[in-house]
N, C-alpha and C. Protein backbone atom coordinates (compact mmCIF):
# COMPACT_ATOMS: atom_id res chain seq x y z
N UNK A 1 4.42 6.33 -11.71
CA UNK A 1 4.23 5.08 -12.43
C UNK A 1 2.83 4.56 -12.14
N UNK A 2 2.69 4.06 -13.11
CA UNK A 2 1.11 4.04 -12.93
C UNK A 2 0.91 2.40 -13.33
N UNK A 3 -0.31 1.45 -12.95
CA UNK A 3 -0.55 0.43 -13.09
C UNK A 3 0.22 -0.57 -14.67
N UNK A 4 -0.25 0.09 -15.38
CA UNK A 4 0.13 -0.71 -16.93
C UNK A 4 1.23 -0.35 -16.75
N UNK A 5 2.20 0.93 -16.45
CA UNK A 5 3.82 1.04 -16.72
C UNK A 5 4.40 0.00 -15.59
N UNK A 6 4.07 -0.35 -14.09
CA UNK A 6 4.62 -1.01 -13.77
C UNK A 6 4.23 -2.82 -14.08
N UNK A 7 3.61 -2.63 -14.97
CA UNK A 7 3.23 -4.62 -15.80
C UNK A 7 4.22 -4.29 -16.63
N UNK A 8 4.45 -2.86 -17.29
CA UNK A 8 5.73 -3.21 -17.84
C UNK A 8 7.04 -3.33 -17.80
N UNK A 9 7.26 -2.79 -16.98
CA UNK A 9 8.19 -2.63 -16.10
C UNK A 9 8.75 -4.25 -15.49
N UNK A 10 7.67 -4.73 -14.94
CA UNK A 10 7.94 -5.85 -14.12
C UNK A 10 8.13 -6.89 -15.68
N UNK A 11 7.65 -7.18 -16.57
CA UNK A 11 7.52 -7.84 -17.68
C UNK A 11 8.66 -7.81 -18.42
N UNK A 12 9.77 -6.68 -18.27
CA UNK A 12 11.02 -6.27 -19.34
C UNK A 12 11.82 -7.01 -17.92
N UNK A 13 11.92 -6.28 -16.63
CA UNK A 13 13.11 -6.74 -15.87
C UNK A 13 12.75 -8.72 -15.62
N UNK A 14 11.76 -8.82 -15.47
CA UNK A 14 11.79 -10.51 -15.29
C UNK A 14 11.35 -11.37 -16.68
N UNK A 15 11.71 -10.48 -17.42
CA UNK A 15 11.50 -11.64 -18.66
C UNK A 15 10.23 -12.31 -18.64
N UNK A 16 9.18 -11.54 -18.84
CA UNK A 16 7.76 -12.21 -18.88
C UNK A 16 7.34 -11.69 -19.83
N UNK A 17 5.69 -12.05 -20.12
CA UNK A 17 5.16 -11.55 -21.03
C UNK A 17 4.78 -10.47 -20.33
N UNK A 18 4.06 -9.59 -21.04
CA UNK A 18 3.07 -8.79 -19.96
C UNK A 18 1.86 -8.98 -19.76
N UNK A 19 1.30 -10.12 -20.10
CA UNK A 19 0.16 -10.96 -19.70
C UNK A 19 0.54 -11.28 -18.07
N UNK A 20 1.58 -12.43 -18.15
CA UNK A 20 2.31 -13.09 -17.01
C UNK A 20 2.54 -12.17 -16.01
N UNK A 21 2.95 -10.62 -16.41
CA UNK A 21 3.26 -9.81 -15.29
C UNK A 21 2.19 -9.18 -14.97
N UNK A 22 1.54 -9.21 -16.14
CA UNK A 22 -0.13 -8.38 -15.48
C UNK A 22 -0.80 -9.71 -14.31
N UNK A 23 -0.52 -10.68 -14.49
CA UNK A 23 -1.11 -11.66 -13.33
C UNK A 23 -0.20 -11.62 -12.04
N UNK A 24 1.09 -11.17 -12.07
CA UNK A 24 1.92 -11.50 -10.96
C UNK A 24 1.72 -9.96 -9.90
N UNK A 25 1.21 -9.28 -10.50
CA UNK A 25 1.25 -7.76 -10.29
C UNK A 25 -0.27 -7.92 -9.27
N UNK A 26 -1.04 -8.50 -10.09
CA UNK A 26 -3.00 -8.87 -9.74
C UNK A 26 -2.56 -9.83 -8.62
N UNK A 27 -2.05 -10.70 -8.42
CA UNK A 27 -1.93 -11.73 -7.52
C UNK A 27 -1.37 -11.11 -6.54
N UNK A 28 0.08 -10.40 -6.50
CA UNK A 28 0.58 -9.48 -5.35
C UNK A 28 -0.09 -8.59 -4.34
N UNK A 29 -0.96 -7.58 -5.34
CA UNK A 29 -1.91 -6.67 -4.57
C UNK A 29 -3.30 -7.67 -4.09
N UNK A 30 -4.09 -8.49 -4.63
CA UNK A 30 -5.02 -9.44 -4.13
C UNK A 30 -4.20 -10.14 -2.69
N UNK A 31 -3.25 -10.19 -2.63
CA UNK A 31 -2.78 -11.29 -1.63
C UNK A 31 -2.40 -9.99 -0.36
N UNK A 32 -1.90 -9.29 -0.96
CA UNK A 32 -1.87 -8.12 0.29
C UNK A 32 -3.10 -7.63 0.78
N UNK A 33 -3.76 -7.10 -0.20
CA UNK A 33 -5.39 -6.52 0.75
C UNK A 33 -5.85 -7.89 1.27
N UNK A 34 -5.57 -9.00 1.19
CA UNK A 34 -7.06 -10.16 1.53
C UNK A 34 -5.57 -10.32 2.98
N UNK A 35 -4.51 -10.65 3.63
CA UNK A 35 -3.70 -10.29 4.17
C UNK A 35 -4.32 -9.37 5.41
N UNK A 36 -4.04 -7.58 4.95
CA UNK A 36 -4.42 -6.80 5.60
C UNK A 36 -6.05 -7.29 6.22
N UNK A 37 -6.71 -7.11 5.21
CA UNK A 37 -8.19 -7.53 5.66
C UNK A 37 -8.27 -8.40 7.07
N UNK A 38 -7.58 -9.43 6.69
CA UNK A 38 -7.60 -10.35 7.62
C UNK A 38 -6.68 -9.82 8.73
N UNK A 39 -5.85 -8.84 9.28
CA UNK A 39 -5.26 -8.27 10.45
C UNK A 39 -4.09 -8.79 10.19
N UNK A 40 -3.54 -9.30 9.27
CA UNK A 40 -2.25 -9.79 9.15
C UNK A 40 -0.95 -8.48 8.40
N UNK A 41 -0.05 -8.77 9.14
CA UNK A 41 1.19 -7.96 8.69
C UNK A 41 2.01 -8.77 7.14
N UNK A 42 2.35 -7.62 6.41
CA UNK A 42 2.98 -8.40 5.25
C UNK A 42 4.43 -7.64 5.24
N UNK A 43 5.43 -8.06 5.38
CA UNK A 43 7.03 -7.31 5.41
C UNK A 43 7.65 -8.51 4.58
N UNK A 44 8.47 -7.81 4.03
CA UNK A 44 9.23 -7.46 2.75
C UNK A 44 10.34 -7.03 2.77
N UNK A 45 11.67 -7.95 3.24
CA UNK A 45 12.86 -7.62 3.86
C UNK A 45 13.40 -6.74 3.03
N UNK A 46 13.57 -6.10 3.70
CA UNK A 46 14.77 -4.46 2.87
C UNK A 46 13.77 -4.18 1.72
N UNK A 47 12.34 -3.91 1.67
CA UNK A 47 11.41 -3.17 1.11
C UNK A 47 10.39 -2.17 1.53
N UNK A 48 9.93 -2.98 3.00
CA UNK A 48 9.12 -2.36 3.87
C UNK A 48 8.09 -3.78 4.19
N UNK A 49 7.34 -2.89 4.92
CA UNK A 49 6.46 -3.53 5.50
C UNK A 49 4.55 -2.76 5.26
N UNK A 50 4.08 -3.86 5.04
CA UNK A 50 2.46 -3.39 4.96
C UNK A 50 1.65 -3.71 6.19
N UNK A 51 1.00 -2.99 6.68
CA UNK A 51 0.20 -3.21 7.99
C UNK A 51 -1.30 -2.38 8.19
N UNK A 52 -2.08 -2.97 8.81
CA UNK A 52 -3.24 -2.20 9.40
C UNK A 52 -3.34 -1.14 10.74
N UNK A 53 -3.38 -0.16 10.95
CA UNK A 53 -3.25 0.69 11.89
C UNK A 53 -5.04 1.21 12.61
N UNK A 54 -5.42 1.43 13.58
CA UNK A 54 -6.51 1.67 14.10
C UNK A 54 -6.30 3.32 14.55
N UNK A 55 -7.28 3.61 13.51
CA UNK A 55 -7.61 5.10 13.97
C UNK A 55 -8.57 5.11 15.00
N UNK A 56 -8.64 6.45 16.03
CA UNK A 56 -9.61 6.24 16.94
C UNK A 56 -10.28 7.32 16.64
N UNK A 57 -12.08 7.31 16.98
CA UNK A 57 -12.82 7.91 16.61
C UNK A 57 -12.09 9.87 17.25
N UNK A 58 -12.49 10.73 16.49
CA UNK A 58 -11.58 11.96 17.04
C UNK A 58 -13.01 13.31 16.42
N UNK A 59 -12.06 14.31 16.42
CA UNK A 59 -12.68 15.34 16.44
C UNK A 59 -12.47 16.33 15.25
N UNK A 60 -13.26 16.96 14.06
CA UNK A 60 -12.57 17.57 13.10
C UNK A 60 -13.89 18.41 12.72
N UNK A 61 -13.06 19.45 11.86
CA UNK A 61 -14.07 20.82 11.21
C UNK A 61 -14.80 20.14 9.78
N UNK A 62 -16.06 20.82 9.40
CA UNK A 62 -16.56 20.61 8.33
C UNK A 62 -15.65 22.20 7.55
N UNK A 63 -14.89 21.91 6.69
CA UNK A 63 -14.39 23.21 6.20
C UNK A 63 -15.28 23.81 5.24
N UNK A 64 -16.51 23.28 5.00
CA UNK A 64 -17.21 24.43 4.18
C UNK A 64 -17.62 25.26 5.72
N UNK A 65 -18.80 24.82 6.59
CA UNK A 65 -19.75 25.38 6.99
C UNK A 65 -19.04 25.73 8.76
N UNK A 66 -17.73 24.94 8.68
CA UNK A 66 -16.45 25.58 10.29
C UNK A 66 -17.20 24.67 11.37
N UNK A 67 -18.77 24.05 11.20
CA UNK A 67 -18.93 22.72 12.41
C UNK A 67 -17.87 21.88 12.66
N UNK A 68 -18.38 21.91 13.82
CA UNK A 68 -17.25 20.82 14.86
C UNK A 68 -18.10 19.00 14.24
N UNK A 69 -17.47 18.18 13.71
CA UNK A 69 -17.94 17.00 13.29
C UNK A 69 -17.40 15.52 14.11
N UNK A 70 -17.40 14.72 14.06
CA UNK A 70 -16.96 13.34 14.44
C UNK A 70 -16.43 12.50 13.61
N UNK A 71 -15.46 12.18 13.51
CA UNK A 71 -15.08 11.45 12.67
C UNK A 71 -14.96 10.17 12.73
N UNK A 72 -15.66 8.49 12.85
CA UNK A 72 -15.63 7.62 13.27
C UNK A 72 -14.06 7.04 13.53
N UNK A 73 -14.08 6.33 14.02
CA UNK A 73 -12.93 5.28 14.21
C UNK A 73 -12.91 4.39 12.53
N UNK A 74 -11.40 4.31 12.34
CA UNK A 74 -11.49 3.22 10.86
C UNK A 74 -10.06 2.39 11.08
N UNK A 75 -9.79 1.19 10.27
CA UNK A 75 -8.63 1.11 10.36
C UNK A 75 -8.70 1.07 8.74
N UNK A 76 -6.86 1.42 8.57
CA UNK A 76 -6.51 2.31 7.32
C UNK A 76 -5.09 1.26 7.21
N UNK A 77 -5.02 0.73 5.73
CA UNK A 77 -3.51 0.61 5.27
C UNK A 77 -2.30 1.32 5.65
N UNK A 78 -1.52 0.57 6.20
CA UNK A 78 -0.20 1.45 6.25
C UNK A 78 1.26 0.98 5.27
N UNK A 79 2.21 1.37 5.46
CA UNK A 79 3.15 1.01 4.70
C UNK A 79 4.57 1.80 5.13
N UNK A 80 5.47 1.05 5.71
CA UNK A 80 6.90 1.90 6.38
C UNK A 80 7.74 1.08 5.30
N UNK A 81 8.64 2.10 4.83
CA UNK A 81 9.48 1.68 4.14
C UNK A 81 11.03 0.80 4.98
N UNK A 82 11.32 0.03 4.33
CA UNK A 82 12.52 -0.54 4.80
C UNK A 82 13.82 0.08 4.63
N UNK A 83 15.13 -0.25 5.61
CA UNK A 83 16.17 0.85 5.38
C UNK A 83 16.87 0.37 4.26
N UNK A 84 16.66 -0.87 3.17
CA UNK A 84 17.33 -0.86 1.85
C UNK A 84 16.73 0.18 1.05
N UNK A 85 15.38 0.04 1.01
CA UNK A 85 14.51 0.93 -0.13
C UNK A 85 14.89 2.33 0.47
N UNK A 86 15.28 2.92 2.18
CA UNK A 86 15.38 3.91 2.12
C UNK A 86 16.63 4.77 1.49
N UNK A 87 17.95 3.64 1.94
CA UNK A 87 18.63 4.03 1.34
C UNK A 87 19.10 4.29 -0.30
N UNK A 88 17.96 3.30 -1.19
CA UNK A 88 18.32 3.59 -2.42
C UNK A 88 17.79 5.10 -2.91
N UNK A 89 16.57 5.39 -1.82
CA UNK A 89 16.07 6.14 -2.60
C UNK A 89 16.79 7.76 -2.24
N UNK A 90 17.79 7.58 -1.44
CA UNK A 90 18.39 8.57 -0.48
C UNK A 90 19.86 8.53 -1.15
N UNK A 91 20.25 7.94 -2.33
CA UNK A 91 21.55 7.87 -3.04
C UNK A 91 21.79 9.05 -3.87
């Protein structure tokens, strides 16, 4: 599912336009990255949870040329699913 199918998606099940759901969809993901950004956890009872995780700087191959490289430290989006969403998707 891809961006426009889920405005529509969200627009048929809540009775919106798909203007209205194209904003509720923009407002959701804006409020989660500015959230994360800021080190904050976002959970979502019986959906999951969104979080920031800290990678530490480590060690990896260049696979064209087989050098040994560095890979900085980053922190990266995460996302654990909750045990409602797991179980629906496990039906």
């Amino acid at each position: 599912m891809n961006r426009k199918e889920l405005v529509d998606a969200v627009a048929k099940n809540a009775g919106l336009t798909k203007k209205d759901s194209e904003a509720v969809v923009k407002a959701f993901t804006e409020t989660v990255s500015e959230s994360l950004e800021k080190g904050d956890k976002v959970q979502l009872v019986g959906f999951g949870t969104f979080e920031v995780v800290e990678r530490s700087e480590r060690t990896g191959k260049n696979p064209i040329t087989g050098t040994d490289i560095t890979i900085p430290a980053s922190r990266v989006p995460k996302f654990k699913a909750g045990k409602a969403l797991k179980d629906t998707v496990n039906e």
